[in-house]
N, C-alpha and C. Protein backbone atom coordinates (compact mmCIF):
# COMPACT_ATOMS: atom_id res chain seq x y z
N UNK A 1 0.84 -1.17 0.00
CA UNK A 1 0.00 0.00 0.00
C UNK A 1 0.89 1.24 0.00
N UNK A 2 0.56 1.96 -1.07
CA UNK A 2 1.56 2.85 -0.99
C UNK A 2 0.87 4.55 -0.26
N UNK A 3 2.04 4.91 0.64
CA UNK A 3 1.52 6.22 1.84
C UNK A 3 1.59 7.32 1.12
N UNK A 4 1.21 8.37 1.65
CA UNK A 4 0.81 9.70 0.97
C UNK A 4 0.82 10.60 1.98
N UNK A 5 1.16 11.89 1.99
CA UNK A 5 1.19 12.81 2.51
C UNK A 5 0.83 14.48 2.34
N UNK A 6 0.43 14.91 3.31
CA UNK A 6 -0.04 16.54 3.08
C UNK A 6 -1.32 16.29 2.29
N UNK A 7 -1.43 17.49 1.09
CA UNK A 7 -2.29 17.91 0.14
C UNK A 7 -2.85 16.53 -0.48
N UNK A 8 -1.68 15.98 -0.95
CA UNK A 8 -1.95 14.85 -2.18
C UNK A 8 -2.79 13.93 -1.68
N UNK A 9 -2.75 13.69 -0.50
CA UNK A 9 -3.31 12.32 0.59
C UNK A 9 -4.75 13.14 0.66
N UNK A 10 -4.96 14.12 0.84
CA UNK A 10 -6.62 14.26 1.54
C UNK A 10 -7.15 14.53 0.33
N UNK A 11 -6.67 14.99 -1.09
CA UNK A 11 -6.85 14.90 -2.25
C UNK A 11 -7.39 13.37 -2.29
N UNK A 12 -7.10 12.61 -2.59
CA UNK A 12 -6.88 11.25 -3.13
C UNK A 12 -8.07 10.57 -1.94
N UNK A 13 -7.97 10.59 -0.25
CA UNK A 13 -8.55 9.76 0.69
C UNK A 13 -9.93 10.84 0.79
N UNK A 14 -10.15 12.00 0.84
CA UNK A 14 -11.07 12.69 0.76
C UNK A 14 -12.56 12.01 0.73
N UNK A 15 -13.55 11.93 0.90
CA UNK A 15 -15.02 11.66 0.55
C UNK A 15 -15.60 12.59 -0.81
N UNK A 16 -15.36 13.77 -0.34
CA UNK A 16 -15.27 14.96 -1.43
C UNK A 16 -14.58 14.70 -2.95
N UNK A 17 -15.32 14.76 -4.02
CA UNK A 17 -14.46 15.26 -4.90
C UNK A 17 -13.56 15.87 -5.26
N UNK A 18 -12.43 15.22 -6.02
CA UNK A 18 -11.18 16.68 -5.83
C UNK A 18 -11.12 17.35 -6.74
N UNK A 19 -12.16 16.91 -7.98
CA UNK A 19 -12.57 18.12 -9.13
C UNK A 19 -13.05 19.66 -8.80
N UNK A 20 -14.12 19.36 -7.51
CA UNK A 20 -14.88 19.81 -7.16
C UNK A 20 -13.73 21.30 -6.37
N UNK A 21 -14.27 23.01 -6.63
CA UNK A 21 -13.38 23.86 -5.90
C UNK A 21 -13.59 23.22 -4.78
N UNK A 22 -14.83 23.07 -4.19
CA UNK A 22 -14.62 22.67 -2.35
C UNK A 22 -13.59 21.63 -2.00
N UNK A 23 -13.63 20.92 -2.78
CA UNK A 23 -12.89 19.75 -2.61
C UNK A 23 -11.44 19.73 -2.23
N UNK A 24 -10.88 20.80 -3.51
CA UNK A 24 -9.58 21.57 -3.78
C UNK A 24 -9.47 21.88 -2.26
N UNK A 25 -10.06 23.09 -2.01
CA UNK A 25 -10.03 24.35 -1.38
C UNK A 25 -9.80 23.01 0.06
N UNK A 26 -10.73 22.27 0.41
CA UNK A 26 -10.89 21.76 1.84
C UNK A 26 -9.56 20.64 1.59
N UNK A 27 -9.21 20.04 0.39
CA UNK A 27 -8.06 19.26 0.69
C UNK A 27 -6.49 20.46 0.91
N UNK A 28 -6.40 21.38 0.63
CA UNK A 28 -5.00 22.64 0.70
C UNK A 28 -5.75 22.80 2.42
N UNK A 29 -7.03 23.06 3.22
CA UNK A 29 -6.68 23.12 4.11
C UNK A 29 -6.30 21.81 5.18
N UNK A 30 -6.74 20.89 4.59
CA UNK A 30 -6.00 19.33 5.26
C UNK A 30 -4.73 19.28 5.49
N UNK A 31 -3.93 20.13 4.43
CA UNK A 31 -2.71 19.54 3.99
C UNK A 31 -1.99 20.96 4.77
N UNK A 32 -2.28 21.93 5.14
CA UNK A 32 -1.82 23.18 5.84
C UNK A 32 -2.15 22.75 7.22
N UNK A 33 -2.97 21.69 7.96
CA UNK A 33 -3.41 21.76 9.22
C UNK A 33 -4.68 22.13 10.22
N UNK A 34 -4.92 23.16 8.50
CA UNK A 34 -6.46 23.68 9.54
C UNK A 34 -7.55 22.69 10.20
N UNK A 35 -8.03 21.92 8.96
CA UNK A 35 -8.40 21.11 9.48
C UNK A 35 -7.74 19.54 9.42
N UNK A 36 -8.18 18.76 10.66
CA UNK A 36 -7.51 17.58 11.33
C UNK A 36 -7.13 16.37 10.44
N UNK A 37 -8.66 15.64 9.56
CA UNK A 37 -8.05 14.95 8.54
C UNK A 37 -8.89 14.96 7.69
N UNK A 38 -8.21 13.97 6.79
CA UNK A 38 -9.71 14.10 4.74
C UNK A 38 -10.91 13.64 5.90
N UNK A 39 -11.10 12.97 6.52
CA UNK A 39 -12.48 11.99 7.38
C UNK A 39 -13.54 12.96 7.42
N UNK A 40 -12.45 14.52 8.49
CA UNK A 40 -13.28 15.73 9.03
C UNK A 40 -13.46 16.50 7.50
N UNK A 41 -12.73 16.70 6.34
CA UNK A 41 -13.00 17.72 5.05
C UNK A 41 -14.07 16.82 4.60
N UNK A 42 -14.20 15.44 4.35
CA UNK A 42 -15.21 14.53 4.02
C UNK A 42 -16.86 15.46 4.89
N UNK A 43 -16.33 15.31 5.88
CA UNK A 43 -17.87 15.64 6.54
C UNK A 43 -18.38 17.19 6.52
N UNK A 44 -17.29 18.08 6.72
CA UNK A 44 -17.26 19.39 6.37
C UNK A 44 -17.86 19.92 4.85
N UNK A 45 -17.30 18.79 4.00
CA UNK A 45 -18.04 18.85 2.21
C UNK A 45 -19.45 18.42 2.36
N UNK A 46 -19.79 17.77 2.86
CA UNK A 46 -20.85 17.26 3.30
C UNK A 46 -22.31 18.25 3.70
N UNK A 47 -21.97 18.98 5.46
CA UNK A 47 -22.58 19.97 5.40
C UNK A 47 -22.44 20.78 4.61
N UNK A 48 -21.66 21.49 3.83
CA UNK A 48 -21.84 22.58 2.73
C UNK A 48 -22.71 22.26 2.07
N UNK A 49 -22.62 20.83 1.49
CA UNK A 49 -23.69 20.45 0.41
C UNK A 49 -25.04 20.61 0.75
N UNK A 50 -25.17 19.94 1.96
CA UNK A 50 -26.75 20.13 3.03
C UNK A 50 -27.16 22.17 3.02
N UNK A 51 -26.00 22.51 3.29
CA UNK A 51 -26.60 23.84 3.04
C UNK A 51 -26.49 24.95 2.28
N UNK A 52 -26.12 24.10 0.60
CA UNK A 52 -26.17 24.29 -0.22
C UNK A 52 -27.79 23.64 -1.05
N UNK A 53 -28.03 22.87 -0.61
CA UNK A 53 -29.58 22.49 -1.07
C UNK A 53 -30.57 22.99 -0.54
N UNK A 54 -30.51 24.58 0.58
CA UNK A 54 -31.76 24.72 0.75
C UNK A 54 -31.86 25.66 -0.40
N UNK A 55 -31.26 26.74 -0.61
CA UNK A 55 -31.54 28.05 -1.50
C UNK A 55 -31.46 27.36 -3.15
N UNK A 56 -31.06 25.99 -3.17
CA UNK A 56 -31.35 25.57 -4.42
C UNK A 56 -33.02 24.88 -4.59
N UNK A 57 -32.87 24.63 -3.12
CA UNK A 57 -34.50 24.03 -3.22
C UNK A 57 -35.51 25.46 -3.68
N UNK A 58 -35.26 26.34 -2.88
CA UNK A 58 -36.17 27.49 -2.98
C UNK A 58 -36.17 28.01 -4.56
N UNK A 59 -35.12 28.10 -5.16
CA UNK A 59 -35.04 28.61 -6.66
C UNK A 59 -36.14 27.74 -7.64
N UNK A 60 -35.65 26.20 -7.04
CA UNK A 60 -36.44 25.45 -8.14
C UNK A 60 -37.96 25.70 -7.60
N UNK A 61 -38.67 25.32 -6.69
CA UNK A 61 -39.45 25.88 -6.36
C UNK A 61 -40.56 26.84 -6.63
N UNK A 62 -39.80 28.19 -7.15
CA UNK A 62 -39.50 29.13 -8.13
C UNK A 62 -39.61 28.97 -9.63
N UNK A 63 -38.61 28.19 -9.70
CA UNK A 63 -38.44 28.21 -11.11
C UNK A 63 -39.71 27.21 -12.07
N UNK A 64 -39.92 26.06 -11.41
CA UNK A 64 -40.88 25.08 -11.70
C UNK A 64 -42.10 24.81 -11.35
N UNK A 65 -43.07 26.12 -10.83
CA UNK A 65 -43.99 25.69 -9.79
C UNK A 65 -44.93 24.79 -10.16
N UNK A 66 -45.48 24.20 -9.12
CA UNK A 66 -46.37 22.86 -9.09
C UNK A 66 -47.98 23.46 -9.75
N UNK A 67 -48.15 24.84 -9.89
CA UNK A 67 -49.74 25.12 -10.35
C UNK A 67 -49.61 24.82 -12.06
N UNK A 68 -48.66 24.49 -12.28
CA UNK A 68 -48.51 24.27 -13.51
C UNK A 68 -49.01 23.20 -14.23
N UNK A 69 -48.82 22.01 -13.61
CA UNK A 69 -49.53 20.64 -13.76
C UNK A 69 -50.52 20.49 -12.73
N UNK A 70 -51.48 21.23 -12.13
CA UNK A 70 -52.73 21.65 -11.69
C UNK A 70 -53.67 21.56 -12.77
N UNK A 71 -54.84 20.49 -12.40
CA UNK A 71 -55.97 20.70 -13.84
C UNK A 71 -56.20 22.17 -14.01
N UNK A 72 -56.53 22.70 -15.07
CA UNK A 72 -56.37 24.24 -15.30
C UNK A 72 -55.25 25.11 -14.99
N UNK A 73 -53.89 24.38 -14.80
CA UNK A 73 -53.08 25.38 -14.84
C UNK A 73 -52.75 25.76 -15.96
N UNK A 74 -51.50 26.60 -16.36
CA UNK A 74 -51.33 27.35 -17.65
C UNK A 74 -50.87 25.79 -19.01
N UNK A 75 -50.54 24.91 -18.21
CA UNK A 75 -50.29 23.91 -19.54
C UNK A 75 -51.11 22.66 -19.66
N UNK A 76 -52.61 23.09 -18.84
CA UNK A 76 -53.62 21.99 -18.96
C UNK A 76 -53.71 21.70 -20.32
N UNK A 77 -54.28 20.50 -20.09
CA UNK A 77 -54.30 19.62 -21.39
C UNK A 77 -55.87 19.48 -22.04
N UNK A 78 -56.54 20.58 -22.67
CA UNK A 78 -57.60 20.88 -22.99
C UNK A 78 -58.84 19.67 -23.51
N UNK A 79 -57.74 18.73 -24.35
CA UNK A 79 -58.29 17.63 -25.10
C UNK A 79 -58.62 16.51 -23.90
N UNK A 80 -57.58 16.61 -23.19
CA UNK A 80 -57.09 14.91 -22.27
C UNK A 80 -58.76 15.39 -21.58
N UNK A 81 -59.57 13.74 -21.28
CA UNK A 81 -60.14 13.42 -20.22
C UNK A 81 -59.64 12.72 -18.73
N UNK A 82 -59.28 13.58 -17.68
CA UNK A 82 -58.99 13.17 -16.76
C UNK A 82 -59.50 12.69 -15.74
């Protein structure tokens, strides 16, 4: 098994993607000390994501609303018997 160290190691052992900027960004602070190991940037990527899905929830929300496929909403289906 071959060992690894600093950056490259929480890169590589991470949970997180290392495509991903967070990923980047949270493996350079693994590898500086800030935080303890990839286990804790793993879980740290984690909550971001959790609170990164509420204001995406709200947009779509927004963006797609449900009165739409409502009998008589704006793209009822005039012909269909439902």
């Amino acid at each position: 098994m071959l060992s690894c160290c600093g950056t490259a190691c929480a890169i590589r052992n991470a949970e997180s993607s290392p495509l991903s900027v967070q990923g980047i960004l949270l493996a350079i602070l693994v590898g500086t000390g800030a935080i303890a190991s990839a286990e804790d940037a793993g879980n740290v990527q984690n909550l971001l994501i959790c609170l990164e899905m509420l204001p995406a929830s709200i947009a779509m929300f927004f963006a797609f609303p449900h009165s739409e496929y409502l009998e008589g909403g704006a793209f009822a289906c005039t012909s269909c018997q439902i």
